[in-house]
C-alpha atoms as a PDB file:
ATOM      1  CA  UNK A   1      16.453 -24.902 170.416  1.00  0.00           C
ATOM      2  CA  UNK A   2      18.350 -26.284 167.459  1.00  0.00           C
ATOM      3  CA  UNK A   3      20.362 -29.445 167.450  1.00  0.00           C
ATOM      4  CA  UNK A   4      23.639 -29.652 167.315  1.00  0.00           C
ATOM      5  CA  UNK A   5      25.619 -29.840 163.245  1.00  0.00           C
ATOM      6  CA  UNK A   6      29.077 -30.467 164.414  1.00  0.00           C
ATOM      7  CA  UNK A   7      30.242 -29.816 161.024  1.00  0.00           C
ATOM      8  CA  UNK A   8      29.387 -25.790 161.488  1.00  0.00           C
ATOM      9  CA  UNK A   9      28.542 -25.070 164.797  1.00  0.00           C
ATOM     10  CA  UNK A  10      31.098 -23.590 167.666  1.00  0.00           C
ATOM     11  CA  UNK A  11      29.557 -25.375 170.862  1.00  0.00           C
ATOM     12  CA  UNK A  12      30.992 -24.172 173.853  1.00  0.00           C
ATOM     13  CA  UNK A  13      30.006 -26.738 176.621  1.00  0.00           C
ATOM     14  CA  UNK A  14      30.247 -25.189 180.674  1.00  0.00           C
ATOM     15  CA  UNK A  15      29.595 -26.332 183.903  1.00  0.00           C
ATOM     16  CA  UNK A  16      25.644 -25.103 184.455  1.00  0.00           C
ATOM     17  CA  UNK A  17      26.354 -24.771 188.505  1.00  0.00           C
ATOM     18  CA  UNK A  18      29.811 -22.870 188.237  1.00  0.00           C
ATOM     19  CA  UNK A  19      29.921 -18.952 188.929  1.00  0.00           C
ATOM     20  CA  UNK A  20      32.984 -18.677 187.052  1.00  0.00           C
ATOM     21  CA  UNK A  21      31.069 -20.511 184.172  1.00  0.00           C
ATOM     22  CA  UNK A  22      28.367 -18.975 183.870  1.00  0.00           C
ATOM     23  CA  UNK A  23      30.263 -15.528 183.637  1.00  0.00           C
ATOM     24  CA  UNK A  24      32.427 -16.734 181.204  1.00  0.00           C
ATOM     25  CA  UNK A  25      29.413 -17.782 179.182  1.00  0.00           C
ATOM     26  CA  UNK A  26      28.047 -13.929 179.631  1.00  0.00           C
ATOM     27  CA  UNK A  27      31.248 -12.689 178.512  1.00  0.00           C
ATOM     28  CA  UNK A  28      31.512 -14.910 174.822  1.00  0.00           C
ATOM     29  CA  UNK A  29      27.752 -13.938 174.657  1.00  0.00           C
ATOM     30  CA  UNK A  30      28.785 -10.134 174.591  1.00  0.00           C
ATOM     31  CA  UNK A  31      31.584 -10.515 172.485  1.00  0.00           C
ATOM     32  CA  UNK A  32      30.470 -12.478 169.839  1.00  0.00           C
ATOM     33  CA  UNK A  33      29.777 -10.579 167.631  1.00  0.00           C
ATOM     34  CA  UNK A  34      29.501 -12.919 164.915  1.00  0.00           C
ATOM     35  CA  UNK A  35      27.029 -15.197 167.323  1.00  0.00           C
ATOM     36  CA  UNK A  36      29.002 -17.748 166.134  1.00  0.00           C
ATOM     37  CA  UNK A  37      28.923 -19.835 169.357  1.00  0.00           C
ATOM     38  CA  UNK A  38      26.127 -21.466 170.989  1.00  0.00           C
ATOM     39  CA  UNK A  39      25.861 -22.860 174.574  1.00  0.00           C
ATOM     40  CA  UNK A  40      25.240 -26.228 176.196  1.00  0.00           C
ATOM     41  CA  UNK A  41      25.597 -26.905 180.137  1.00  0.00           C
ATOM     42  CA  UNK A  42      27.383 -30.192 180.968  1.00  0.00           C
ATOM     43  CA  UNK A  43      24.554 -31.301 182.893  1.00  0.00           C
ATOM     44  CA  UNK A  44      21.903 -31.421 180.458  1.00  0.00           C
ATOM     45  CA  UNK A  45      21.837 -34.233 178.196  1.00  0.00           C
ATOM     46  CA  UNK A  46      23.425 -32.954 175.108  1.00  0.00           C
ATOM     47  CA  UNK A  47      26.235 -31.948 177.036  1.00  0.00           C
ATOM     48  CA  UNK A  48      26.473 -34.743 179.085  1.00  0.00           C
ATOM     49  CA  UNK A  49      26.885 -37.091 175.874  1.00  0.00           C
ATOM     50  CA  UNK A  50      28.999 -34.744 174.508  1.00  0.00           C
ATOM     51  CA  UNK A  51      31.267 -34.783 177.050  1.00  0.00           C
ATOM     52  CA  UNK A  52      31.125 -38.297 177.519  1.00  0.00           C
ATOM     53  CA  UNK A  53      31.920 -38.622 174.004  1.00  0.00           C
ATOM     54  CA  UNK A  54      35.467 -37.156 174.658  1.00  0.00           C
ATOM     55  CA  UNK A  55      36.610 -39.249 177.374  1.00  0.00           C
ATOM     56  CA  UNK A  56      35.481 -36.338 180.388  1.00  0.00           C
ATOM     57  CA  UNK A  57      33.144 -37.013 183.537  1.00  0.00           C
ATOM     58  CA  UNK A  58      29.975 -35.189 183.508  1.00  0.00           C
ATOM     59  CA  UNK A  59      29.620 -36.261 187.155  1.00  0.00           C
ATOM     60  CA  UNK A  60      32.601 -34.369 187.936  1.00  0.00           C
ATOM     61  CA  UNK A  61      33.332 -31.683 185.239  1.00  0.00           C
ATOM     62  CA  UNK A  62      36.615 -29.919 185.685  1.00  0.00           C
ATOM     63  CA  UNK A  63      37.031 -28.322 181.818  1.00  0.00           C
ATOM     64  CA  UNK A  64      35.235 -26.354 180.014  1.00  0.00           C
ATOM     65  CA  UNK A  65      35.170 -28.531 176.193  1.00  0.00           C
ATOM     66  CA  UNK A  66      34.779 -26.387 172.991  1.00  0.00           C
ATOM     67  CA  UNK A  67      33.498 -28.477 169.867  1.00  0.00           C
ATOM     68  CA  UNK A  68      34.085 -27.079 166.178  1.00  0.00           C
ATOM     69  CA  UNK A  69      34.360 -27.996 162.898  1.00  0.00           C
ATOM     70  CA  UNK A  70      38.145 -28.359 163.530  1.00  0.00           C
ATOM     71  CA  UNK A  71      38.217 -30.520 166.398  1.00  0.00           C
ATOM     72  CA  UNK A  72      37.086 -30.579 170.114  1.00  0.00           C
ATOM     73  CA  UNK A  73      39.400 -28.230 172.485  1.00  0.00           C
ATOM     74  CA  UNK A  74      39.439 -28.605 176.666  1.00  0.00           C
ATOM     75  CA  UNK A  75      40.826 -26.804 179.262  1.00  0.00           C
ATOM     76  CA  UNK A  76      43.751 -24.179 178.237  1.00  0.00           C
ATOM     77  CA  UNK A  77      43.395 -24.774 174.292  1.00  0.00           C
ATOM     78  CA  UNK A  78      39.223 -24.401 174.841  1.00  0.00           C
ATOM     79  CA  UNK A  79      39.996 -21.011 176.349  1.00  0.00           C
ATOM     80  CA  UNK A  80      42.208 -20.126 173.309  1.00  0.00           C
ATOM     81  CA  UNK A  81      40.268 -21.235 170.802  1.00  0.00           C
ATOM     82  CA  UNK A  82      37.305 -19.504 172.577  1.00  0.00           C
ATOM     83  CA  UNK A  83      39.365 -16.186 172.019  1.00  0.00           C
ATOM     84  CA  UNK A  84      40.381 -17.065 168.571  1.00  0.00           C
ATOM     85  CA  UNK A  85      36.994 -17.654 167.653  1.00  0.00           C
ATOM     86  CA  UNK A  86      35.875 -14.067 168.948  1.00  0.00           C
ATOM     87  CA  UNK A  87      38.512 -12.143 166.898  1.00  0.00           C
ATOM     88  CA  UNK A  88      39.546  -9.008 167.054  1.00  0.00           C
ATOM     89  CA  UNK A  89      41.777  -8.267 170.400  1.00  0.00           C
ATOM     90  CA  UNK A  90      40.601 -11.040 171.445  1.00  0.00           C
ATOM     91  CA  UNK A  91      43.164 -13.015 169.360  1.00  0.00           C
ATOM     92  CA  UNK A  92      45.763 -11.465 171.221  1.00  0.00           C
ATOM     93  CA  UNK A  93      45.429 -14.129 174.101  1.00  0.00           C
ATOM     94  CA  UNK A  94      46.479 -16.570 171.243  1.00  0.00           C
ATOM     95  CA  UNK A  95      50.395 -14.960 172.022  1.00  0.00           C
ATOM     96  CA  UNK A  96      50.160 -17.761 175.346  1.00  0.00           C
ATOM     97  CA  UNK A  97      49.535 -20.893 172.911  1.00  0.00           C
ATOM     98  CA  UNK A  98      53.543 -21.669 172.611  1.00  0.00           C
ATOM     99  CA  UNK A  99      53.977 -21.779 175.581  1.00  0.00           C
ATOM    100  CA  UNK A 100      53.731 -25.234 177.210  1.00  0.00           C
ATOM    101  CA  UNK A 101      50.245 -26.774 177.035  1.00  0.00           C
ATOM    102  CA  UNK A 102      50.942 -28.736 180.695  1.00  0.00           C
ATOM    103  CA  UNK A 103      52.203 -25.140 181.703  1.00  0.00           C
ATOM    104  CA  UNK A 104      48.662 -23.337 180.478  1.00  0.00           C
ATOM    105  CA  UNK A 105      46.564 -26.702 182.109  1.00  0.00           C
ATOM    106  CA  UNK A 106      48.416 -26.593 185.601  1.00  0.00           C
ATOM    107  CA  UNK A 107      46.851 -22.744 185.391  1.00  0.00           C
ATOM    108  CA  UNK A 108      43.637 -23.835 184.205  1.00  0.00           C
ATOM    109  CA  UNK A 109      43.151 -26.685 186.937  1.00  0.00           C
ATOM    110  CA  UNK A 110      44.241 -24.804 189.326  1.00  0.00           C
ATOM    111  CA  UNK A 111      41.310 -22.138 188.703  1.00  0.00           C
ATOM    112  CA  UNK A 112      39.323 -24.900 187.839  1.00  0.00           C
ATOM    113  CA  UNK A 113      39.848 -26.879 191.117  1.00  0.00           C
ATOM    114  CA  UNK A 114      39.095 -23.840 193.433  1.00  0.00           C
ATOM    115  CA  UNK A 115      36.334 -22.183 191.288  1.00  0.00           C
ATOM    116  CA  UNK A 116      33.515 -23.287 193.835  1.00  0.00           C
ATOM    117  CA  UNK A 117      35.450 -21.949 196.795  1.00  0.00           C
ATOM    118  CA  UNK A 118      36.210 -18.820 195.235  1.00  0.00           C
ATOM    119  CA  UNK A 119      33.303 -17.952 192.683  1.00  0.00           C
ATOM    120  CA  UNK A 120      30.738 -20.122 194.234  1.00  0.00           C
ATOM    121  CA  UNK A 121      28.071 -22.185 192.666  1.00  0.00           C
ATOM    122  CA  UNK A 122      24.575 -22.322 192.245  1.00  0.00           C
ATOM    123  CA  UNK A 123      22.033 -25.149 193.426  1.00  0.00           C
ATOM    124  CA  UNK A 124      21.125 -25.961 189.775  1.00  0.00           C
ATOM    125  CA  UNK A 125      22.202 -24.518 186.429  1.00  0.00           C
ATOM    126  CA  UNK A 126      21.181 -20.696 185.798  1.00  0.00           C
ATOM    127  CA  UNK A 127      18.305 -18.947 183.851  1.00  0.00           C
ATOM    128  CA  UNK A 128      19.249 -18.069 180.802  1.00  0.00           C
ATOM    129  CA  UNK A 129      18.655 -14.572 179.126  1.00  0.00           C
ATOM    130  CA  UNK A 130      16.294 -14.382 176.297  1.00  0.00           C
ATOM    131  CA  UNK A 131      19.808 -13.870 173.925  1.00  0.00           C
ATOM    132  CA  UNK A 132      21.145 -16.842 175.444  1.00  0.00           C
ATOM    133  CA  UNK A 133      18.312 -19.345 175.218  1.00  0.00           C
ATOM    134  CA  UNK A 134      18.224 -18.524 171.197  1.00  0.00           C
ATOM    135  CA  UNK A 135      21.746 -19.810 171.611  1.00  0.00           C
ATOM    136  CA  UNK A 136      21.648 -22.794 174.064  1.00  0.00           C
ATOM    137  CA  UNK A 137      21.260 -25.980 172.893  1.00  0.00           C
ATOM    138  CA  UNK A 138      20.433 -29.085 175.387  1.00  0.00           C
END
């Protein structure tokens, strides 16, 4: 596993435990194409002091936090930037970003708030595939 270069790498941090998460982790790793984005669960401890590092809980994560050379995104703008990063239709879901950003979040923390009840969650944070550990860092 590498370490971390915030001034190339796309680090999308997740919650390890989270259903939701971990599919949404599956889904960047098929469509990036570009394997432009690597992977670090909040509760290891890269992504732990990451997190920390921007003001967030690890204790009680309730936003996924996307680090790149441009900045660090959370919660709506994370998603975005996610999509922006993947390109091609993907983009598209960049047509949402004028619209209010406490708008986008009250969506987001909604999801985000009843992702355990809905999606479920694991016991500890999942197995990665053999494509994913060559991208997870932590």
């Amino acid at each position: 596993m590498s370490a971390y270069d915030p001034s190339s790498d796309h680090l999308m941090l997740f919650d390890g435990v989270c259903h939701l998460c971990n599919a949404s982790v599956r889904f960047v790793v098929r469509h990036d194409q570009a394997r432009k984005i690597k992977f670090a669960p909040i509760q290891s401890p890269l992504g732990s002091e990451l997190y920390r590092r921007q003001g967030l809980d690890p204790e009680k994560p309730d936003s996924m936090l996307f680090l790149t050379p441009g900045g660090a995104f959370k919660a709506s703008d994370a998603a975005l930037e996610i999509a922006r990063t993947l390109g091609g239709v993907w983009k598209l879901a960049g047509l949402v970003k004028p619209w209010p950003r406490a708008l986008r979040d009250a969506v987001y923390f909604f999801i985000a708030r009843n992702r355990y009840r809905w999606f479920g969650k694991h016991d500890a944070c999942m197995m990665p595939t053999a494509e994913l550990k060559q991208r997870m860092l932590g």
